[in-house]
Protein backbone atom coordinates (compact mmCIF):
# COMPACT_ATOMS: atom_id res chain seq x y z
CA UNK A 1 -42.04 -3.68 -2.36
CA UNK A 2 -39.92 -5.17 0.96
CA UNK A 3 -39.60 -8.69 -1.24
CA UNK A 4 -38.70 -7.37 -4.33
CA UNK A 5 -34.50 -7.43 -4.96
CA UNK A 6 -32.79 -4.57 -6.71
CA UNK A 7 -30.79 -5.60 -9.45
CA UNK A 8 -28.13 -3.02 -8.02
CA UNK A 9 -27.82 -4.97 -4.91
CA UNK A 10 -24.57 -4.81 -3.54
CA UNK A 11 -24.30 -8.84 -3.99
CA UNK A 12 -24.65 -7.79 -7.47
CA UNK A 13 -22.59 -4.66 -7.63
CA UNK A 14 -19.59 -6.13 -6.33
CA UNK A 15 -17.92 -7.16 -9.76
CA UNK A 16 -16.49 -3.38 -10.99
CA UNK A 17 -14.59 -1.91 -8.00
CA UNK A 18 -13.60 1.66 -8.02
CA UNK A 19 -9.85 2.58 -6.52
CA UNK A 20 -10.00 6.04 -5.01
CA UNK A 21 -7.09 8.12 -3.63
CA UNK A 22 -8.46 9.65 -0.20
CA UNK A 23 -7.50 11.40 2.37
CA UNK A 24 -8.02 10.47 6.27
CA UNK A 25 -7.19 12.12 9.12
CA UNK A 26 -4.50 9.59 11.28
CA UNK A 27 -5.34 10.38 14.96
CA UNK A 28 -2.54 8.96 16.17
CA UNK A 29 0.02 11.57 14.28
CA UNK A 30 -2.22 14.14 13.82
CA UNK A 31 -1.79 14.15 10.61
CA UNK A 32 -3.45 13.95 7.10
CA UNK A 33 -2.36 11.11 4.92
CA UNK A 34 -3.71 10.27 1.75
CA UNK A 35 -4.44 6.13 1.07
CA UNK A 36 -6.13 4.08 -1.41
CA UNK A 37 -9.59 3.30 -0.73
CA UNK A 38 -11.91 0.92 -2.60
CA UNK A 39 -15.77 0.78 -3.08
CA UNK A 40 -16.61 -2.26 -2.50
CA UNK A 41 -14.12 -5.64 -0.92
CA UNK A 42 -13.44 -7.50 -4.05
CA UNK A 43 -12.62 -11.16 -5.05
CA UNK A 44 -10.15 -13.49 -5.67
CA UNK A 45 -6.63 -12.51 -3.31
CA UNK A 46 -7.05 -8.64 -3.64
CA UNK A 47 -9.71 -9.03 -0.28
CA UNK A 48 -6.96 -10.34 1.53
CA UNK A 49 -5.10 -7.10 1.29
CA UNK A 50 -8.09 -5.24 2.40
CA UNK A 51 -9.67 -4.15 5.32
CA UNK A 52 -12.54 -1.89 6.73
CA UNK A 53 -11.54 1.10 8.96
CA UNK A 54 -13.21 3.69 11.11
CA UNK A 55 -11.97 7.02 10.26
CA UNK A 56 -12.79 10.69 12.13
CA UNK A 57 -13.96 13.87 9.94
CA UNK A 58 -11.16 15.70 8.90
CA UNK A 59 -12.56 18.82 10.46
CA UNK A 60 -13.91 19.72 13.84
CA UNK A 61 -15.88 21.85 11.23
CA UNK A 62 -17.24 19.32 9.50
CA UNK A 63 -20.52 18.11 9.17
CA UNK A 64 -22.13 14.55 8.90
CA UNK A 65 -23.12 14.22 5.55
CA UNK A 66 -27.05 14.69 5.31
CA UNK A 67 -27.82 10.67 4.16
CA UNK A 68 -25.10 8.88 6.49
CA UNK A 69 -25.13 6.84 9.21
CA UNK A 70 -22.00 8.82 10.31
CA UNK A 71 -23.32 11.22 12.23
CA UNK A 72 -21.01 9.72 15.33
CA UNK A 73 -18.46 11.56 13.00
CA UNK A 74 -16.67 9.21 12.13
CA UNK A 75 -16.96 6.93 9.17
CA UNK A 76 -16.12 3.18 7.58
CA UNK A 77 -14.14 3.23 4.42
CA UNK A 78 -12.42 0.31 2.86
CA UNK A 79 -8.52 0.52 2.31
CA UNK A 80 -6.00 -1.22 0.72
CA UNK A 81 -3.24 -2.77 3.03
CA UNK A 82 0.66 -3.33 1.66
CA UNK A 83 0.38 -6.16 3.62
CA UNK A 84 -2.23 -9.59 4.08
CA UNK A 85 -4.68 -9.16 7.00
CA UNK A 86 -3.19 -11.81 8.53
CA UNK A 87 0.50 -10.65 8.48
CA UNK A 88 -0.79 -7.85 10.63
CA UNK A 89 -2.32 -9.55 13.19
CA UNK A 90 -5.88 -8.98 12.07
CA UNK A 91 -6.15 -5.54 12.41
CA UNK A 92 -4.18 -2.65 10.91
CA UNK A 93 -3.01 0.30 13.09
CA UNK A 94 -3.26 4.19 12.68
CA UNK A 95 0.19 4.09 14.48
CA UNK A 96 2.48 2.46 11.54
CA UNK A 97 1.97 4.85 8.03
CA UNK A 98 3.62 1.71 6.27
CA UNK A 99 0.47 -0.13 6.14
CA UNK A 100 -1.48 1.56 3.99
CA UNK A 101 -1.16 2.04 0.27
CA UNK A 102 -0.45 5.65 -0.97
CA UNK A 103 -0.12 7.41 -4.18
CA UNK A 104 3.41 6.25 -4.63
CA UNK A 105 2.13 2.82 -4.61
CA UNK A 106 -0.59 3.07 -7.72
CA UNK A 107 2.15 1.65 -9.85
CA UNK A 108 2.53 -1.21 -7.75
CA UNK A 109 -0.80 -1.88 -7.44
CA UNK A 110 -1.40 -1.73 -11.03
CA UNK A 111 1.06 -4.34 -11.10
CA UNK A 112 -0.57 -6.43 -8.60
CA UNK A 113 -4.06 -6.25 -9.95
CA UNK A 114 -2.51 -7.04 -14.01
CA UNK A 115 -0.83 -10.18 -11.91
CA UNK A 116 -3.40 -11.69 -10.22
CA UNK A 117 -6.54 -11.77 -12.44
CA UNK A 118 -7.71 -8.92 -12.66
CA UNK A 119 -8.43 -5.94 -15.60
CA UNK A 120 -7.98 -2.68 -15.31
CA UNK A 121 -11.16 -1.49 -17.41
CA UNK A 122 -9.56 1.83 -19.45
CA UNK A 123 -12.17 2.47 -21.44
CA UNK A 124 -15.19 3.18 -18.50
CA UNK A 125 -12.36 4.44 -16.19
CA UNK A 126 -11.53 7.24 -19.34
CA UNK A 127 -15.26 7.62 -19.81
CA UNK A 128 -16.19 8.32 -16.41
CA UNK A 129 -12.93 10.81 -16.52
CA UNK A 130 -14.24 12.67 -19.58
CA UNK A 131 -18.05 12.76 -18.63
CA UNK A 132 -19.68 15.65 -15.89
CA UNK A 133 -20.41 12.96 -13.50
CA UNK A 134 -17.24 13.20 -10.77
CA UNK A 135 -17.03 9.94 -9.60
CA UNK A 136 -15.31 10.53 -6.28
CA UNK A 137 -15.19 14.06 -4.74
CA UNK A 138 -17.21 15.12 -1.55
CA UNK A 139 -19.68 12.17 -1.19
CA UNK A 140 -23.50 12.75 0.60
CA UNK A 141 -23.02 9.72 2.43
CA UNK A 142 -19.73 9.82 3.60
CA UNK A 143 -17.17 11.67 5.60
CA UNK A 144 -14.29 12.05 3.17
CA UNK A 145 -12.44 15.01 1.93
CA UNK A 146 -12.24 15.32 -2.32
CA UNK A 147 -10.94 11.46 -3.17
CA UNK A 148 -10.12 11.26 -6.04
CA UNK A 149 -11.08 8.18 -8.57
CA UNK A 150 -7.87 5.99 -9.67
CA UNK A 151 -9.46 3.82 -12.27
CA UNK A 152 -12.61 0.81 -12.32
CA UNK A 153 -11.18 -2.69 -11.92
CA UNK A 154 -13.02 -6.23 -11.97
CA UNK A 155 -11.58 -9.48 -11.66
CA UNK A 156 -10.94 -11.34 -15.08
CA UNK A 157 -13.69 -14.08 -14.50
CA UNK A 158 -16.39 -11.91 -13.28
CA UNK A 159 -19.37 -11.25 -15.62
C-alpha cells in the first residue's frame, strides 16, 4: 500500500481552501486575539500574504489533541497577513496586532479574493453551513479553540 497515492493528497487537495476565524493566544500581550486562518497555502498572489506560525494552547489546561504532532503544545496554523511576506521582513511578529487579519477585515478580504482571481464558492460554503458536519470547531489534530468557518474559496483557474 506505501506506493499507492491517495487521491486526497494534499498536492491534490489544495484547490478549495477553507477561511476560518480562530483564536490564538499572543504570548507577547498575553492576550487572546482572534485572526484568519486558512487550511491549506493557496495559489496565485493570495500565498504571498500568507504565512505559517507556531502558536501555544490557549490553556495551561489544555490538552494535545489525541492525533497531533502537537504534543510540544504548541501548534502550526496558517494565517493570513495584511501585509506581503516580504514587506515584513520574512517573518511576522506576535509583537505588532496589525499584521494579522481579523474579523473586521473579512470584508476586505472578500474584496481581495473577488479581485485577484479567485471565487468565493456560496453554494458548498451554505451547504456545509446548513449540514451536521461543523466544519471548524475543536479539531482532533490541532490545538485551536472553536474557529469558526468563513466560507470555501478556490482560485478561478483551478479545476
Amino acid at each position: 500500500m506505501n506506493n499507492m497515492e491517495s487521491p486526497f493528497a494534499k498536492h491534490h487537495a489544495n484547490s478549495s481552501i477553507v477561511l476560518y476565524l480562530e483564536p490564538i493566544l499572543n504570548t507577547y500581550y498575553q492576550t487572546y486575539q482572534n485572526v484568519i486562518t486558512l487550511s491549506d497555502i493557496p495559489s496565485g498572489p493570495l500565498a504571498d500574504l500568507t504565512t505559517t506560525i507556531s502558536t501555544p494552547k490557549l490553556s495551561p489546561f489544555q490538552q494535545a489533541p489525541m492525533f497531533s504532532n502537537s504534543r510540544n503544545g504548541s501548534n502550526c496554523i496558517i494565517v493570513l497577513l495584511r501585509y506581503p511576506k516580504e514587506a515584513m521582513g520574512g517573518r511576522p511578529s506576535l509583537k505588532n496586532l496589525d499584521y494579522f487579519m481579523t474579523a473586521d477585515d473579512i470584508p476586505s478580504v472578500f474584496s481581495y479574493l473577488q479581485s485577484n482571481g479567485y471565487i468565493i464558492d456560496t453554494d458548498l460554503t451554505k451547504m456545509l453551513y446548513k449540514s451536521r458536519v461543523t466544519i471548524g470547531g475543536v479539531s482532533d489534530t490541532r490545538i485551536s479553540g472553536d474557529r469558526k468557518m468563513i466560507c470555501m474559496f478556490r482560485r478561478e483557474n483551478a479545476i
